[in-house]
Protein backbone atom coordinates (compact mmCIF):
# COMPACT_ATOMS: atom_id res chain seq x y z
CA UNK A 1 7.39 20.44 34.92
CA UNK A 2 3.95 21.59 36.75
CA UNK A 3 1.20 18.96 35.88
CA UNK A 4 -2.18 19.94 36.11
CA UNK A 5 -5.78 18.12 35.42
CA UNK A 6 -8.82 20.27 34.31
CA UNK A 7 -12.65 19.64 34.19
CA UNK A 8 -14.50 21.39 31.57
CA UNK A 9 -17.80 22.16 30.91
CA UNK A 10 -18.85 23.84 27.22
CA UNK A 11 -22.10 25.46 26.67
CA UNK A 12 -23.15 27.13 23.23
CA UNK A 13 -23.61 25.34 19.99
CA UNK A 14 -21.07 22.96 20.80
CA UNK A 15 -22.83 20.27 19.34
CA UNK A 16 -22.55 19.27 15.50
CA UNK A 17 -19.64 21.29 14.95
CA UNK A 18 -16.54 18.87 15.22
CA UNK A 19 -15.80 20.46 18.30
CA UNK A 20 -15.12 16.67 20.06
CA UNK A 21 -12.72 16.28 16.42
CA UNK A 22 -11.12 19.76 16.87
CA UNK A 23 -10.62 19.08 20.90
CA UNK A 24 -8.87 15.98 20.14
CA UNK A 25 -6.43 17.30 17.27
CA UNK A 26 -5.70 20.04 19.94
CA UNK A 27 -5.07 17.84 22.48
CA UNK A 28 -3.17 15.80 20.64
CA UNK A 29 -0.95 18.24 19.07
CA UNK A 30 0.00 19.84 22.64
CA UNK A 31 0.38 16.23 24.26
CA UNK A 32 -2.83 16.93 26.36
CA UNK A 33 -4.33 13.77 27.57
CA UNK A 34 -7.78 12.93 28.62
CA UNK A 35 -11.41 12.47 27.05
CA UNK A 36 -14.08 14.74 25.26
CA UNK A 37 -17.98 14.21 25.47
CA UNK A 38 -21.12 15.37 24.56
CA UNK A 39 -23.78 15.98 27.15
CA UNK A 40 -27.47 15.53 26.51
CA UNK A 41 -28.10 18.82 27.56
CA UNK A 42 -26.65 20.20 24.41
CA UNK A 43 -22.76 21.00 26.70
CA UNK A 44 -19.88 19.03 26.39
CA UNK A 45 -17.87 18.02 29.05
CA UNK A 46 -14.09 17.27 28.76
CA UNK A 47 -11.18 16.09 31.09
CA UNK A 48 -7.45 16.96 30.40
CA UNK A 49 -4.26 16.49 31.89
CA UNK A 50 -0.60 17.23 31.68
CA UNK A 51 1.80 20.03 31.51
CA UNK A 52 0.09 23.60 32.85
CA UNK A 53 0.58 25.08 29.87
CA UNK A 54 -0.16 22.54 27.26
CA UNK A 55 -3.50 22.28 28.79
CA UNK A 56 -3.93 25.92 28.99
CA UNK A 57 -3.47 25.84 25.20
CA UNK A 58 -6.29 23.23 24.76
CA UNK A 59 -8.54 25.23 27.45
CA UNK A 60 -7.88 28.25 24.91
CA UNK A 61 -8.76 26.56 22.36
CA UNK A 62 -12.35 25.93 23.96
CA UNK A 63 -12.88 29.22 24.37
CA UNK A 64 -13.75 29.54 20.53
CA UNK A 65 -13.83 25.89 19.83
CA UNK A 66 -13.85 24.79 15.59
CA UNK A 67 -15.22 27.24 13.23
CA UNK A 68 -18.67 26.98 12.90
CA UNK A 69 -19.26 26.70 16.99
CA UNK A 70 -20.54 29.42 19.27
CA UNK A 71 -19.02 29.63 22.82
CA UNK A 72 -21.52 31.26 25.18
CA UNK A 73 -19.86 29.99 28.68
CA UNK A 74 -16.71 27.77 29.54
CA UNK A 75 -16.61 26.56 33.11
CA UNK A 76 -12.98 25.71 34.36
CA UNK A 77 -12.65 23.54 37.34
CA UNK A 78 -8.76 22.26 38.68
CA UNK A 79 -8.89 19.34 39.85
CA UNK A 80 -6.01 17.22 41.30
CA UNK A 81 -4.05 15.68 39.14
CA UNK A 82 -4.36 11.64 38.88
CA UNK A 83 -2.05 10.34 35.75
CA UNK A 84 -4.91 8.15 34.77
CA UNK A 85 -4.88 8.30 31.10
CA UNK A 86 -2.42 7.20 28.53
CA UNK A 87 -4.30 9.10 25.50
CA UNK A 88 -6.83 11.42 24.52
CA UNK A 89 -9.93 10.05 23.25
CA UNK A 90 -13.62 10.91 22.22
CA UNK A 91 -16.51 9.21 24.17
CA UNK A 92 -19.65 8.32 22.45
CA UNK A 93 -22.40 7.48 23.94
């Protein structure tokens, strides 16, 4: 099993559109682990880890995001992975 972490940055109307809610469900349902967040530049920024293709699914997923969003650029960085979280959870700040 290849593990992989990913960084991602989501810029559009993200914001208002349960896409935190649908990123979670999503990560969730594909065992994805990590954290979701809105930025107060009006992106959100998530973190996910685990199998390579269970968190391609998710990054798919935030290419169109929950209906009702608007995707205008997805930034994917890999990053090395750490095995630092035990869920997937929203931030709210």
């Amino acid at each position: 099993m290849n593990l992989k972490r990913v960084h991602l940055l989501v810029e559009g109307r993200v914001q208002g559109v349960y896409f935190r809610q649908g990123m979670m469900e999503t990560a969730e349902k594909n065992n994805v682990l990590g954290w979701v967040r809105n930025l107060q530049d009006d992106r959100v920024e998530a973190i996910l880890e685990g199998n390579d293709s269970n968190v391609d699914a998710v990054v798919e997923w935030a290419r169109f995001g929950p209906a009702g969003a608007v995707v205008k650029e997805l930034t994917v960085t890999e990053e090395r992975y750490v095995g630092e979280f035990t869920n997937f959870m929203i931030h709210y700040q």
